[in-house]
Protein backbone atom coordinates (compact mmCIF):
# COMPACT_ATOMS: atom_id res chain seq x y z
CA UNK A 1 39.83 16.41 -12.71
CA UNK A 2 39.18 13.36 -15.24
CA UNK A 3 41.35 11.83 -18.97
CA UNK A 4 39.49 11.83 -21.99
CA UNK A 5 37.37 8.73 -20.73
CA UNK A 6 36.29 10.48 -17.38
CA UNK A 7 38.97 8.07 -14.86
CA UNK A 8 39.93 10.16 -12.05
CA UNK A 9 43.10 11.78 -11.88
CA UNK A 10 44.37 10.62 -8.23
CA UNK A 11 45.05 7.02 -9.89
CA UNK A 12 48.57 6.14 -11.00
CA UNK A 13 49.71 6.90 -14.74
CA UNK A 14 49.46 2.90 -15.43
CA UNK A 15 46.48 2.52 -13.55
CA UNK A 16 44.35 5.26 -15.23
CA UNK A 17 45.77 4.45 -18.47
CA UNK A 18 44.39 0.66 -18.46
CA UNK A 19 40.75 2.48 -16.57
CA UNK A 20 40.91 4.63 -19.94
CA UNK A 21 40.99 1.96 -21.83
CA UNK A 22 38.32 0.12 -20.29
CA UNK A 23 36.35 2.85 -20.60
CA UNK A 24 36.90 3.98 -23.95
CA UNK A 25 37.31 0.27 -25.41
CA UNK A 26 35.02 -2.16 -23.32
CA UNK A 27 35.30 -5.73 -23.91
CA UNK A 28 33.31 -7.61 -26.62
CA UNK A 29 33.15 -10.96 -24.45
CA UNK A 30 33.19 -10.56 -20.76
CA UNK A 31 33.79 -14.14 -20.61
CA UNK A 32 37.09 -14.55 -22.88
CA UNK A 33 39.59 -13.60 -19.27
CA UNK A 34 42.70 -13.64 -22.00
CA UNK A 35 44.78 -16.30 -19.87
CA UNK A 36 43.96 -14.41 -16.61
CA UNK A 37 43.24 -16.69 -13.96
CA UNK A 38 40.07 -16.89 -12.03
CA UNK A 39 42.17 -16.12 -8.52
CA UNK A 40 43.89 -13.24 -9.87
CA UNK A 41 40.46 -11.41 -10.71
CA UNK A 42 38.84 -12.89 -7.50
CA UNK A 43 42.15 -11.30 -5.79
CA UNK A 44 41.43 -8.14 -7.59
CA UNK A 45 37.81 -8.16 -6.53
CA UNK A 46 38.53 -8.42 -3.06
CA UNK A 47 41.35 -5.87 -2.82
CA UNK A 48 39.08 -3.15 -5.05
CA UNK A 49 36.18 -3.74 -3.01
CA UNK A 50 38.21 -2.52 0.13
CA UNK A 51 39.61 0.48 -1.70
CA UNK A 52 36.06 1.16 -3.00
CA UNK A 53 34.73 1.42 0.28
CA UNK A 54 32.04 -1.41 -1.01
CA UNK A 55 30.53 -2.30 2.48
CA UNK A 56 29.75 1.36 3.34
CA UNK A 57 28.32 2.16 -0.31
CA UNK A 58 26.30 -0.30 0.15
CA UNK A 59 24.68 0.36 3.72
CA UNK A 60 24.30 3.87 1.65
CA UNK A 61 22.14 1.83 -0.99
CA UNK A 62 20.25 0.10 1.60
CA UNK A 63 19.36 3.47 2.98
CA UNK A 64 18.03 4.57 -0.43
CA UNK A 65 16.49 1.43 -1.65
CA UNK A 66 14.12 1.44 1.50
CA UNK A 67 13.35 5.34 0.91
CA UNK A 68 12.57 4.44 -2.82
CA UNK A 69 10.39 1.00 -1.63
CA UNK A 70 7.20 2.07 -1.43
CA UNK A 71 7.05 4.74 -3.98
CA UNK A 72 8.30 1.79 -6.53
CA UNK A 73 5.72 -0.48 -5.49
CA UNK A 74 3.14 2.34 -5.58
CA UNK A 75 4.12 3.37 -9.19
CA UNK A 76 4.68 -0.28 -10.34
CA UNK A 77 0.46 -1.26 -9.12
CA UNK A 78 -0.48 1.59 -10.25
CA UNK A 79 1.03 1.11 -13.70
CA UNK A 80 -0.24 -2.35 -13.58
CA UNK A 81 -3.78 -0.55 -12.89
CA UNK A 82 -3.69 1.31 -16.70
CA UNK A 83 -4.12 -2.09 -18.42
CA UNK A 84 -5.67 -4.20 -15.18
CA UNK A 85 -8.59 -3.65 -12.90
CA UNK A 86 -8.00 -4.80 -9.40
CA UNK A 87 -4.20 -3.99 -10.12
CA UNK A 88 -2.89 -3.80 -6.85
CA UNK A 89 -4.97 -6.99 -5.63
CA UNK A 90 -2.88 -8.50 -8.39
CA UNK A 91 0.42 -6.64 -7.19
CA UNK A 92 -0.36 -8.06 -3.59
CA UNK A 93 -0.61 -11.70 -4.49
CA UNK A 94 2.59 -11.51 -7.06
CA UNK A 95 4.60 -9.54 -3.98
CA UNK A 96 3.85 -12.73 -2.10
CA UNK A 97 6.32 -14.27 -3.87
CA UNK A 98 9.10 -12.52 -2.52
CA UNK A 99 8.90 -14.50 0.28
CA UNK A 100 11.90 -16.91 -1.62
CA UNK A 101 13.92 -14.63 -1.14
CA UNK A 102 12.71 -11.72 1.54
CA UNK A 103 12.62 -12.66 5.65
CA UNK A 104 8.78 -13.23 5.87
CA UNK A 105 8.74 -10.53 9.19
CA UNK A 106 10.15 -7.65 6.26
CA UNK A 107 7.41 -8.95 3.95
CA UNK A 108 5.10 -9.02 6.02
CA UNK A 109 5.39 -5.49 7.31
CA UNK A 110 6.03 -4.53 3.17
CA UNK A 111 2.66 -6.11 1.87
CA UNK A 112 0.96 -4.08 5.13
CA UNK A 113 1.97 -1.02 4.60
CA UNK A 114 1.30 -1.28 0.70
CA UNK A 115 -2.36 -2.72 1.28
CA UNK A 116 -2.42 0.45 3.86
CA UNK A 117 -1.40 3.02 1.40
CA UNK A 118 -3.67 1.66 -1.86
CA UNK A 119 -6.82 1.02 0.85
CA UNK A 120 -6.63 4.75 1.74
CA UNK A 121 -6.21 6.37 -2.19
CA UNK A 122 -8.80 6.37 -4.71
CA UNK A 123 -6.79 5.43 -8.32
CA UNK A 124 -7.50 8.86 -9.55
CA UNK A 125 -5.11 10.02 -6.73
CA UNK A 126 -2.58 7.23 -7.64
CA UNK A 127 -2.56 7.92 -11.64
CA UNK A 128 -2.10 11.87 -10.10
CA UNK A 129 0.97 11.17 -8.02
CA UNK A 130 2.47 8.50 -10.55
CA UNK A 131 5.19 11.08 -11.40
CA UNK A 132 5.95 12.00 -8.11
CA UNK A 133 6.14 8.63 -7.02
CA UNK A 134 8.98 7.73 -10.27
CA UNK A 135 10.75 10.78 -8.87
CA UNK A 136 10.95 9.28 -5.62
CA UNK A 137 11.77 5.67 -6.66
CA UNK A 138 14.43 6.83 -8.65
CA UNK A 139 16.66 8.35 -6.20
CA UNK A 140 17.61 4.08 -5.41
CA UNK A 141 18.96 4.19 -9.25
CA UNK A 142 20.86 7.45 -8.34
CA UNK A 143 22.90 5.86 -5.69
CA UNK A 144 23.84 3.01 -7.69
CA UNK A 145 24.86 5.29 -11.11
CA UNK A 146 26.88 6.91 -8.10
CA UNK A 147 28.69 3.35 -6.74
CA UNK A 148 28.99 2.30 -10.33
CA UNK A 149 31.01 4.95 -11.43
CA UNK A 150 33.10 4.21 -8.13
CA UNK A 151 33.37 1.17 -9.18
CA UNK A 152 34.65 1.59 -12.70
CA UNK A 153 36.58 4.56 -11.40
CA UNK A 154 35.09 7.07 -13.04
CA UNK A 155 33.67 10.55 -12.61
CA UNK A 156 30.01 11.66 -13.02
CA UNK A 157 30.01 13.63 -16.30
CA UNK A 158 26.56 13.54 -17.34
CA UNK A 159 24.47 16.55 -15.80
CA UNK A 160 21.68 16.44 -13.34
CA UNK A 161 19.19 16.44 -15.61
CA UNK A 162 20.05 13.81 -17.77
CA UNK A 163 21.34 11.26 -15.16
CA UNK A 164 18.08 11.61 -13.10
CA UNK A 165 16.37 10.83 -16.57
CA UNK A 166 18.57 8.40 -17.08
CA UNK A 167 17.58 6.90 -13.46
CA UNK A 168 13.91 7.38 -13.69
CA UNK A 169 14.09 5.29 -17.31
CA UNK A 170 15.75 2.77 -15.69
CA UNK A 171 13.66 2.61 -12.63
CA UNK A 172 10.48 1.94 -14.68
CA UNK A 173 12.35 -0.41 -16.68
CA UNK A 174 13.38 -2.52 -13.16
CA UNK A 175 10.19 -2.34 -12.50
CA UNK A 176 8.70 -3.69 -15.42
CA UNK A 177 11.06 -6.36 -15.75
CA UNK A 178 10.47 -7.53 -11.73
CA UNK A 179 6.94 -7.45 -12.28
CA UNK A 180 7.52 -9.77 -15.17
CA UNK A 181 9.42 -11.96 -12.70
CA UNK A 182 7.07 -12.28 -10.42
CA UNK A 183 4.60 -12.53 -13.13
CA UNK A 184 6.55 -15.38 -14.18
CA UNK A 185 6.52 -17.23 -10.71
CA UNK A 186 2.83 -16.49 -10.39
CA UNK A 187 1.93 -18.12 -13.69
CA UNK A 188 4.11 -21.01 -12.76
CA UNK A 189 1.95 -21.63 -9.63
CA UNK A 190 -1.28 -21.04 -11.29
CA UNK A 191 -0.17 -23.45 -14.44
CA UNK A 192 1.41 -25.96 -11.91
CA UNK A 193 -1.54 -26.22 -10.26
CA UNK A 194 -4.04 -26.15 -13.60
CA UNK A 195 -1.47 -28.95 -14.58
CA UNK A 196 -2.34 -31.26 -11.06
CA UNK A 197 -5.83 -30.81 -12.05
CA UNK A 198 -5.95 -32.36 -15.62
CA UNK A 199 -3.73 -34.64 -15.10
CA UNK A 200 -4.46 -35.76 -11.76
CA UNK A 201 -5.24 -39.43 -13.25
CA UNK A 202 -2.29 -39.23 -15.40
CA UNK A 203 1.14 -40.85 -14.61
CA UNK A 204 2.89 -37.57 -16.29
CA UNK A 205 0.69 -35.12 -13.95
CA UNK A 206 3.95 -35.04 -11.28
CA UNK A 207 6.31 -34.48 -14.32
CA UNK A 208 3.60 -32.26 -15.88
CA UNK A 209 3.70 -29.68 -13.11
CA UNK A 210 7.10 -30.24 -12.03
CA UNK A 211 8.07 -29.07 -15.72
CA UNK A 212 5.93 -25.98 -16.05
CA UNK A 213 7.45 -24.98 -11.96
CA UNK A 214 10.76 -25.50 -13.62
CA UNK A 215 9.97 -23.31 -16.58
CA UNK A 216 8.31 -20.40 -14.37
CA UNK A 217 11.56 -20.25 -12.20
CA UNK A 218 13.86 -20.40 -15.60
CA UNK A 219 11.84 -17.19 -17.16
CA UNK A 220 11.85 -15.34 -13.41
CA UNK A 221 15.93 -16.10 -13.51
CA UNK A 222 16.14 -14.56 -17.11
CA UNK A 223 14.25 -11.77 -16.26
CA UNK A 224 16.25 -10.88 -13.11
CA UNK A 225 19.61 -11.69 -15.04
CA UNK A 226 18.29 -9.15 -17.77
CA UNK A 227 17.49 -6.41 -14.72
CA UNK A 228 21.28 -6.73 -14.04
CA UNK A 229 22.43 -6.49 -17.21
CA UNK A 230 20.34 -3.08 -17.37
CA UNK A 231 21.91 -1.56 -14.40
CA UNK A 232 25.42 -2.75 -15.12
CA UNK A 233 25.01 -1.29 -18.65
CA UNK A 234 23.04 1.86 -17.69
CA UNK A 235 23.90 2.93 -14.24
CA UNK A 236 28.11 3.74 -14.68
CA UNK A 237 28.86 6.45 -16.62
CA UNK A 238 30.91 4.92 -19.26
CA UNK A 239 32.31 6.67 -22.35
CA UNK A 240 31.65 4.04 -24.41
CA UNK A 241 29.35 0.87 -23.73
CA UNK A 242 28.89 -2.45 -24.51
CA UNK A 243 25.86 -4.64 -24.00
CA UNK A 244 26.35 -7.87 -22.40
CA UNK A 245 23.27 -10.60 -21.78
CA UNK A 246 25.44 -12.08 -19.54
CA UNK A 247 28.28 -11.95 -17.25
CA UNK A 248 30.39 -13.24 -15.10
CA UNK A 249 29.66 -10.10 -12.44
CA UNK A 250 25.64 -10.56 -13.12
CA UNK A 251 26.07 -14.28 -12.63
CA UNK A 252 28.12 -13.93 -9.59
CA UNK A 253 25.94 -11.38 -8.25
CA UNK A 254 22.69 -13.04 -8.75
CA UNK A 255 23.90 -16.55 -7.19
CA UNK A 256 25.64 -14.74 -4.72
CA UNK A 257 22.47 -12.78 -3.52
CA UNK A 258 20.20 -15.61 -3.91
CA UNK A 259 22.35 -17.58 -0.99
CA UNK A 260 22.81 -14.60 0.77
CA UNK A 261 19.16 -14.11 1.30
CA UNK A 262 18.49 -17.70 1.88
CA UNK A 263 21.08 -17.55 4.82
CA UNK A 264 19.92 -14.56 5.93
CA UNK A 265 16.42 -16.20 6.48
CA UNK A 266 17.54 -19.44 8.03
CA UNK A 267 19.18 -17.16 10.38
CA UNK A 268 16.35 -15.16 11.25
CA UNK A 269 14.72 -18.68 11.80
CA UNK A 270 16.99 -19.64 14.89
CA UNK A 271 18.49 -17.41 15.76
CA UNK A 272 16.44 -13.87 15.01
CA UNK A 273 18.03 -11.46 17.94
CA UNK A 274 16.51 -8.03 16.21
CA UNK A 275 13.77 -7.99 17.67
CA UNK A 276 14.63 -8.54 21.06
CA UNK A 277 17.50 -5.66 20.67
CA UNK A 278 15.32 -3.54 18.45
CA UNK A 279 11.99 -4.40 19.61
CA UNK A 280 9.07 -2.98 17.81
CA UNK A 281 12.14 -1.89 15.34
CA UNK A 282 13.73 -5.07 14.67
CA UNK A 283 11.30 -5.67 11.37
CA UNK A 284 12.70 -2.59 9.90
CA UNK A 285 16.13 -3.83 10.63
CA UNK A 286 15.52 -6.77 9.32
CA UNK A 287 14.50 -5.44 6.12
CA UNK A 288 17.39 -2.33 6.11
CA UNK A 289 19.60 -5.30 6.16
CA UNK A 290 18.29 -7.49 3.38
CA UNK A 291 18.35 -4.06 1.24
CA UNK A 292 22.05 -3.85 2.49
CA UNK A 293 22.61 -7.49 1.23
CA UNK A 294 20.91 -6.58 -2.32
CA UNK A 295 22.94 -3.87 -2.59
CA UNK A 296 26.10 -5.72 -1.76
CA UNK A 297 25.88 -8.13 -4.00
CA UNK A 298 24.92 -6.08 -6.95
CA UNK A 299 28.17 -4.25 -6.43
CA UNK A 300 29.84 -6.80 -6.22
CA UNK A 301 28.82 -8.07 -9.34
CA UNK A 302 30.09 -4.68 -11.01
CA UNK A 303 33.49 -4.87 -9.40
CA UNK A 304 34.55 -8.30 -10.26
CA UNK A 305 32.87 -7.40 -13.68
CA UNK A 306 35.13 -3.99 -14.02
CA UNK A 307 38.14 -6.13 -12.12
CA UNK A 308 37.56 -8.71 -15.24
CA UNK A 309 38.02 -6.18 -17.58
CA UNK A 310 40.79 -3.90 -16.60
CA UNK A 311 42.88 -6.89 -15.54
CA UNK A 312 42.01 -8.69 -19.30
CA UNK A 313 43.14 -5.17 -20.96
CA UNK A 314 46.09 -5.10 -18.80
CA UNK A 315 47.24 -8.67 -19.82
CA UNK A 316 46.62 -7.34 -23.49
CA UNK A 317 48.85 -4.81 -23.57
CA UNK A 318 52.02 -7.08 -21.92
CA UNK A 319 51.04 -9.53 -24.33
CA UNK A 320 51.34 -6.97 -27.27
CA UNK A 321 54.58 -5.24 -25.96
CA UNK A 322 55.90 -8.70 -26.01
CA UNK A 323 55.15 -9.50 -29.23
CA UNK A 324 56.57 -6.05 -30.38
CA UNK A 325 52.85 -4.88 -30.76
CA UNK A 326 52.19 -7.39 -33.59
CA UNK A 327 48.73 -7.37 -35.06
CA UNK A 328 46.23 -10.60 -34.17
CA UNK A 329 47.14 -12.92 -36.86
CA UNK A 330 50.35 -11.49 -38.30
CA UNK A 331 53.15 -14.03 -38.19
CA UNK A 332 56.63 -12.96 -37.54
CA UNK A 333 58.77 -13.18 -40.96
CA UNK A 334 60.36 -16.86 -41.00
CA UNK A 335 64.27 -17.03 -40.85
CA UNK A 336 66.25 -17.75 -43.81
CA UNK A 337 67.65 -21.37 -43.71
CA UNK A 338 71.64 -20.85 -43.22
């Protein structure tokens, strides 16, 4: 059973009542915290990712975001291919950019398997399975509507049909905007390098293409902070929502994944041990686990976003029953002198 804004029923009467309110009255700002400390949320983060079960939800996502891999990338070149010729030679070089961010053995194995696929399929057979290949790229989105609504403590109210729409609109809209990202990176290169050319003489050519790098890695970061801002705004099944540009979960989620996938390649540089455990294997370990990391860190971006906000509504209402539940602005009548 679920209140009026779909919290479960299992949570305490104060509990679900400041969950209602969070998600019948969403915040405005994410980033006004209402005199509530930066500890007490991170406290509150921690402690609701245990009761959430975050870790496990997310070896879950990992699962689905390696089942929905292919079929994304598939759909994405092919998509690419209504408005490009030689779209997935293009999709190959701008995939090479995940190496930032991707263990190169995972890539590697990724950008294989895709050249495999496309080499084998004529486009008219592509363009034919496009819809079957959203379908399965979707099911990724499913799992995280699923842990969002976890997160915000929520129940799924929307039906079947509509929250697999809901997925596969979001999925092609993730796609589009990483695409774009890449894009972005790619066109720094390629202007970076244009740059080094015609101004090889110059005394500005270093600045010159150290500028336009710069500005190719500042439009790839807005993209990706505008791909979490779609799934935190899309994915839970709020009563109400509230777009947000920018927050403190997105930022803390991006940064958070960034470094985790940086570590997780320097590891893999000393000290790789998969593939002596897994053997032949240990690449598709490697790559389960950087989906596990993604997935982590996305969530945890939601939670310390829907932490921020339930304790910020919480420190609302004791500031309002202290004040007698006085309107913003209103003054309290001024005593009479004696």
């Amino acid at each position: 059973m679920a209140t009026a804004g779909g919290v479960k029923q299992e949570l305490g009467r104060h509990e679900r009542h400041i969950w209602e309110l969070v998600a019948l009255a969403p915040s405005k700002s994410m980033w006004d915290l209402r005199n509530v400390s930066v500890k007490q949320i991170a406290q509150c983060t921690w402690k609701a990712m245990l009761e959430d079960r975050l870790t496990s939800i997310a070896a879950e996502l990992g699962f689905w975001f390696a089942f929905a891999l292919f079929p994304t990338l598939i759909c994405a070149a092919t998509i690419l291919g209504l408005v490009a010729r030689s779209a997935f030679t293009i999709y190959d070089k701008l995939l090479g950019h995940l190496a930032l961010v991707v263990p190169s053995e995972a890539l590697g194995m990724v950008v294989h398997t895709f050249n495999q696929t496309t080499a084998h399929s004529t486009s008219g057979k592509l363009t034919l399975g496009l819809l079957g290949a959203i379908w399965s790229a979707s099911v990724g989105i499913s799992a995280v509507q699923d842990a969002t609504n976890e997160v915000y403590k929520i129940t799924e109210r929307r039906s079947y049909i509509k929250a697999r729409m809901q997925a596969i609109l979001l999925t092609l809209l993730l796609i589009v905007l990483v695409s774009l990202s890449l894009g972005a990176l790619f066109a720094g290169d390629f202007g970076a390098t244009w740059a080094h050319d015609a101004l090889v003489h110059s005394v500005f050519g270093s600045t010159a293409v150290m500028l336009v790098r710069i500005g190719g890695w500042i439009v790839a970061a807005g993209f990706l902070a505008l791909s979490f801002a779609a799934v935190y705004y899309w994915a839970p099944d709020l009563r109400k929502r509230q777009w947000h540009w920018i927050t403190p979960g997105a930022m803390l989620g991006i940064v958070g994944w960034l470094l985790a996938s940086l570590g997780f390649r320097v590891y893999l540089h000393y000290f790789n041990t998969y593939s002596v455990t897994y053997g032949s294997l240990g690449t598709v370990i490697v790559l389960l686990m950087w989906f596990y990391i993604t997935g982590l860190m996305l969530l945890l971006g939601a939670e310390f976003n829907s932490e921020l906000e339930a304790a910020a509504m919480e420190a609302k209402l004791k500031r309002e029953k202290q004040d007698g539940l006085q309107e913003p602005g209103e003054q309290h009548p001024a005593r009479p002198a004696a």
